[in-house]
Protein backbone atom coordinates (compact mmCIF):
# COMPACT_ATOMS: atom_id res chain seq x y z
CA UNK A 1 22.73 -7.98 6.59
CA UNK A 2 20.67 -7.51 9.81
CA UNK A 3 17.54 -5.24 9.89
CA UNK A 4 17.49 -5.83 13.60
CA UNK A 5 19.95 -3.66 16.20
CA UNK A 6 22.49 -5.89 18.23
CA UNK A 7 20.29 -4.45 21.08
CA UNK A 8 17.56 -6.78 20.36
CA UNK A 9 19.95 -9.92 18.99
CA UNK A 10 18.12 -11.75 22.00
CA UNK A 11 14.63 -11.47 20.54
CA UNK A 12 15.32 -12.97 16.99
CA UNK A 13 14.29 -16.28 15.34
CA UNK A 14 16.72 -18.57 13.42
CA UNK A 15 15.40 -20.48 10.27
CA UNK A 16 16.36 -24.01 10.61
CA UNK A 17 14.56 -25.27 7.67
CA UNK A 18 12.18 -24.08 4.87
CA UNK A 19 9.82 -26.56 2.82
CA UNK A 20 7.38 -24.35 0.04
CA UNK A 21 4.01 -25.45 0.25
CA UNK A 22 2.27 -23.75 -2.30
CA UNK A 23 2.91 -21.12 -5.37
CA UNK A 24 0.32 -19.27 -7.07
CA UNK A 25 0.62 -15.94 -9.55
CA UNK A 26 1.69 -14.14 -6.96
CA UNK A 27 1.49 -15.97 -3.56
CA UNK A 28 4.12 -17.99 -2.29
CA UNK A 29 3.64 -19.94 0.92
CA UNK A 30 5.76 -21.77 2.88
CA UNK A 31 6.67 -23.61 6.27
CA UNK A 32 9.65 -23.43 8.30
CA UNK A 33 11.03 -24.72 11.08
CA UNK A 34 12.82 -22.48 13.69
CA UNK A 35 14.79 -21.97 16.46
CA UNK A 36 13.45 -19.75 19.08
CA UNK A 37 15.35 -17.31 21.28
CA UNK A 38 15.38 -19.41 24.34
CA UNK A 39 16.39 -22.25 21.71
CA UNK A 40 13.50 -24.24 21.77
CA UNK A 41 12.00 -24.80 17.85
CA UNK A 42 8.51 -23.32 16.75
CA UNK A 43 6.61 -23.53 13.18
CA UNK A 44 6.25 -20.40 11.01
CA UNK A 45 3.40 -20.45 8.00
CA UNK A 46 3.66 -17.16 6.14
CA UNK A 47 3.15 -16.17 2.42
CA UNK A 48 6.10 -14.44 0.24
CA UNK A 49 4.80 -11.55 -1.68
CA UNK A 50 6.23 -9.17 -4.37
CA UNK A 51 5.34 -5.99 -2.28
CA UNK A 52 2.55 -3.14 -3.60
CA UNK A 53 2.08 0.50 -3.57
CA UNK A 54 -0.69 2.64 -2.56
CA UNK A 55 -1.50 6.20 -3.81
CA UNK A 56 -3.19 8.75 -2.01
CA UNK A 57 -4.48 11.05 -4.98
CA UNK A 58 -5.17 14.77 -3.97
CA UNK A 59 -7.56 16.97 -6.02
CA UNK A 60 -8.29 20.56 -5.84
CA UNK A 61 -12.03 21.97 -6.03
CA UNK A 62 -12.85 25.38 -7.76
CA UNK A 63 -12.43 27.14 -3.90
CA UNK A 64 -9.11 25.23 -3.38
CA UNK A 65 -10.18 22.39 -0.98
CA UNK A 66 -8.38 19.19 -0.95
CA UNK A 67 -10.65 16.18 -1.86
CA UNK A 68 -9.16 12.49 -2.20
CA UNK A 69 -9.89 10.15 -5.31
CA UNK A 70 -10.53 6.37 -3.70
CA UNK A 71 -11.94 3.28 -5.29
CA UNK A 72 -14.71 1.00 -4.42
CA UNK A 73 -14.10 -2.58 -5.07
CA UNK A 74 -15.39 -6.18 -4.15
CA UNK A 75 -12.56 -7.98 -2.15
CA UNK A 76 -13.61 -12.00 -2.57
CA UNK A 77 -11.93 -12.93 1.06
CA UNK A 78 -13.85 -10.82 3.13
CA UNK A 79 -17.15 -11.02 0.85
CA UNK A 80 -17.66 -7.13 1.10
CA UNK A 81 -17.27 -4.03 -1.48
CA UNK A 82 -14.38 -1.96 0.28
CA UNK A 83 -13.18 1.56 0.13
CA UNK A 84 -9.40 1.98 -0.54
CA UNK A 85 -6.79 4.20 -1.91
CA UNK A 86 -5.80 2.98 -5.22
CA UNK A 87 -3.08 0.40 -4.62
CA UNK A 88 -1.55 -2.77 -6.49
CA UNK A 89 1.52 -5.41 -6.32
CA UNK A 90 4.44 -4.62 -7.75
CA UNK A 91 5.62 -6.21 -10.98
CA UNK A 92 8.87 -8.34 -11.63
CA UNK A 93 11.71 -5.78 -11.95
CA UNK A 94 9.30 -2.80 -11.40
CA UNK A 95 10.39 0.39 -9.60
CA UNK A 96 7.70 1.54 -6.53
CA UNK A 97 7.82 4.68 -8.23
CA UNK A 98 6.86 2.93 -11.93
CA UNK A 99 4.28 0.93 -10.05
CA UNK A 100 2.54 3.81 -8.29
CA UNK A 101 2.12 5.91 -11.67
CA UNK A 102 1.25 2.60 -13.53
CA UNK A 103 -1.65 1.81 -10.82
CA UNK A 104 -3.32 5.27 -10.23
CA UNK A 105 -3.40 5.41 -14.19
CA UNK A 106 -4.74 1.94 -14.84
CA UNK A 107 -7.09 2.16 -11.84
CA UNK A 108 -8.10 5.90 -11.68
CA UNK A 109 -7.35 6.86 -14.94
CA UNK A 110 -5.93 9.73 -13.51
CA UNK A 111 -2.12 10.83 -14.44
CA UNK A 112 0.01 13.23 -11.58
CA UNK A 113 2.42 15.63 -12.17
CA UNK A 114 4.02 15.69 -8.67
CA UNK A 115 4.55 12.69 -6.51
CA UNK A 116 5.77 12.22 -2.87
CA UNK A 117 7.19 9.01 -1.09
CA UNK A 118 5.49 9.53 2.17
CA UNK A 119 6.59 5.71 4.04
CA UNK A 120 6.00 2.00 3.76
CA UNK A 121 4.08 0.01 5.98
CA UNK A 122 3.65 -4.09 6.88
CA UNK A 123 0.35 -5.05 6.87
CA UNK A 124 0.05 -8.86 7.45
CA UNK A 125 3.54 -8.96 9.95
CA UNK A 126 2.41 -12.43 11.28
CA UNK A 127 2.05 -14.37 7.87
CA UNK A 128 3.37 -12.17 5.26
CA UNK A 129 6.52 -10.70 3.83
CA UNK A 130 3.96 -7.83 1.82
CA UNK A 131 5.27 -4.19 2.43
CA UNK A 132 3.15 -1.07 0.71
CA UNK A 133 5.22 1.55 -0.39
CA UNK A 134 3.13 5.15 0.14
CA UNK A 135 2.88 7.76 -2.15
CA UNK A 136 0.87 11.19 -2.31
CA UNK A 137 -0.18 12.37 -5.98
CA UNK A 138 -1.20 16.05 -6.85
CA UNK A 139 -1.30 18.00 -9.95
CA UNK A 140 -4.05 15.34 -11.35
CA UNK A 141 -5.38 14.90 -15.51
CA UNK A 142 -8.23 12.75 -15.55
CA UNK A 143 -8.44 10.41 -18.32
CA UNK A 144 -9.43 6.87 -19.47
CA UNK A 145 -9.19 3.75 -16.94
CA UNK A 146 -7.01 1.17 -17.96
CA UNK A 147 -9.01 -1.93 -15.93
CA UNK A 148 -7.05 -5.59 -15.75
CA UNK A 149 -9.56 -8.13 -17.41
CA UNK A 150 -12.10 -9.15 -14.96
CA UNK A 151 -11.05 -6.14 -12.23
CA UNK A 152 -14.20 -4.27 -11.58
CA UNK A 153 -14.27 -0.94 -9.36
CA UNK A 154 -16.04 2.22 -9.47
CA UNK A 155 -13.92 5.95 -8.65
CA UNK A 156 -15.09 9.08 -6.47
CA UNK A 157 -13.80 11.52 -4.51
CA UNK A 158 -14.56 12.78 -1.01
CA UNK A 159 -12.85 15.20 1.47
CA UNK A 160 -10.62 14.65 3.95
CA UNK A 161 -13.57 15.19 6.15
CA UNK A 162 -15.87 12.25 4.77
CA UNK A 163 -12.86 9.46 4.58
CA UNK A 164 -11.83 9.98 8.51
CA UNK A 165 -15.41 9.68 9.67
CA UNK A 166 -15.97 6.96 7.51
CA UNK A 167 -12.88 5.36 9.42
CA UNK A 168 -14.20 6.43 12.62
CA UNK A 169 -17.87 4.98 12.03
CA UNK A 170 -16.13 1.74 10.55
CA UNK A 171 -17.33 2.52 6.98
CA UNK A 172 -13.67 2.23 5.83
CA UNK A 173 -11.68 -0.85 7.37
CA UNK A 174 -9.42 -1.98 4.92
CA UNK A 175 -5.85 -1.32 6.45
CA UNK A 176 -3.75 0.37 4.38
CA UNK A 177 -6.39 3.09 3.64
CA UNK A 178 -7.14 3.95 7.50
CA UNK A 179 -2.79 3.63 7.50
CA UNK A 180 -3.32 6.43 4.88
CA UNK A 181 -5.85 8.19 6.08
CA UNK A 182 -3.41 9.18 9.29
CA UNK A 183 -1.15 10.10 6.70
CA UNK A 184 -2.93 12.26 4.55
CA UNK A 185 -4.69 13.89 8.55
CA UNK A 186 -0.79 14.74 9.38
CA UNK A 187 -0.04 15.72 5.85
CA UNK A 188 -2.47 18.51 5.48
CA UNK A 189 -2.56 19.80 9.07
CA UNK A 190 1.16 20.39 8.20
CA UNK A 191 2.33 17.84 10.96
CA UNK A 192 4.37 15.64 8.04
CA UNK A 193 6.09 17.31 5.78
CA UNK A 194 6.40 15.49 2.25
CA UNK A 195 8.96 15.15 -0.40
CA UNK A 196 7.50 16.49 -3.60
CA UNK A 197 8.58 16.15 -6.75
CA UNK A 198 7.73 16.22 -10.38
CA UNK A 199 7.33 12.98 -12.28
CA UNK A 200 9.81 13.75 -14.53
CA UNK A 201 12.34 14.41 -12.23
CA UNK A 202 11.57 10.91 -10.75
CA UNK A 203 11.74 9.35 -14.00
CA UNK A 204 15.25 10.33 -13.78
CA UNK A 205 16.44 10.77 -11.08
């Protein structure tokens, strides 16, 4: 079925064939041939990938501020230590709910007792299938990190304050955490309401 309204029929692209040019763990590339709206053909390179999640952690202080737990963490493609949200891909089979306990947990160490879905968003549109589904986390328990082998990354916490200056002075450029960052600005001057509900009632819902 169609994700695009017969409105814009006129603007769409029609596979006409598909050769895979490369699989990794996780990556999947390919190139495909296409028709183009005005019926002349075109190339399309763009990677297949299992889709993510990314958690926006909220912490209380002892005079009830919100502060935000991120991550620090060397990203190999761009050669730079980044700041970001806690996030990872989504295993085979795995919920985005499953996935965004599982990564603030093994990332954070930290364990929620409320959750809200706030969105998804495309990063990569022009070469990549990847969506990030968005969730909020509140109600935290620290405990122990639960690091892949070879993932390195150190955890803090800063106010709302801190991360959206850090955005503005181009401290923080990774995408899905300034995406997040205009969530979390909305979310707390009461602009975007959220869903929340208790992990439990998630586990079954």
């Amino acid at each position: 079925m169609s994700l695009t309204p017969p409105e814009f029929a006129h603007l769409i692209e029609t596979r006409a064939s598909s050769q895979e040019v490369f699989k990794g763990n996780f990556l999947h590339a390919f190139v495909d041939r296409v028709t183009l709206p005005d019926g002349g053909p075109a190339t399309r390179e763009y990677v297949v990938h299992p889709g993510a999640v990314m958690v926006i952690p909220l912490l209380q202080d002892a005079q009830g501020n919100w502060r935000v737990v991120l991550e620090r963490q060397f990203r190999y493609p761009v050669g730079r230590v980044m700041i970001e949200f806690p996030a990872g891909k989504l295993d085979a089979g795995e919920s985005v709910f499953a996935c965004a306990r599982r990564e603030l947990r093994e990332e954070t160490g930290y364990s929620a007792q409320e959750w809200a879905r706030a969105g998804q968003m495309h990063p990569v549109i022009a070469y990549s299938t990847e969506f990030i589904d968005i969730w909020f986390a509140r109600g935290l328990t620290a405990g122990r990190q639960q690091l892949d082998a070879g993932e390195s990354l150190d955890v803090f916490t800063a106010s709302p304050e801190e991360l959206l200056q850090w955005c503005m002075d181009g401290r923080v450029t990774d995408a899905k955490t300034l995406a997040g960052a205009l969530w979390l600005q909305n979310t707390l001057a009461g602009n975007w309401a959220l869903p929340w509900q208790s992990a439990a009632s998630l586990d079954n819902p």
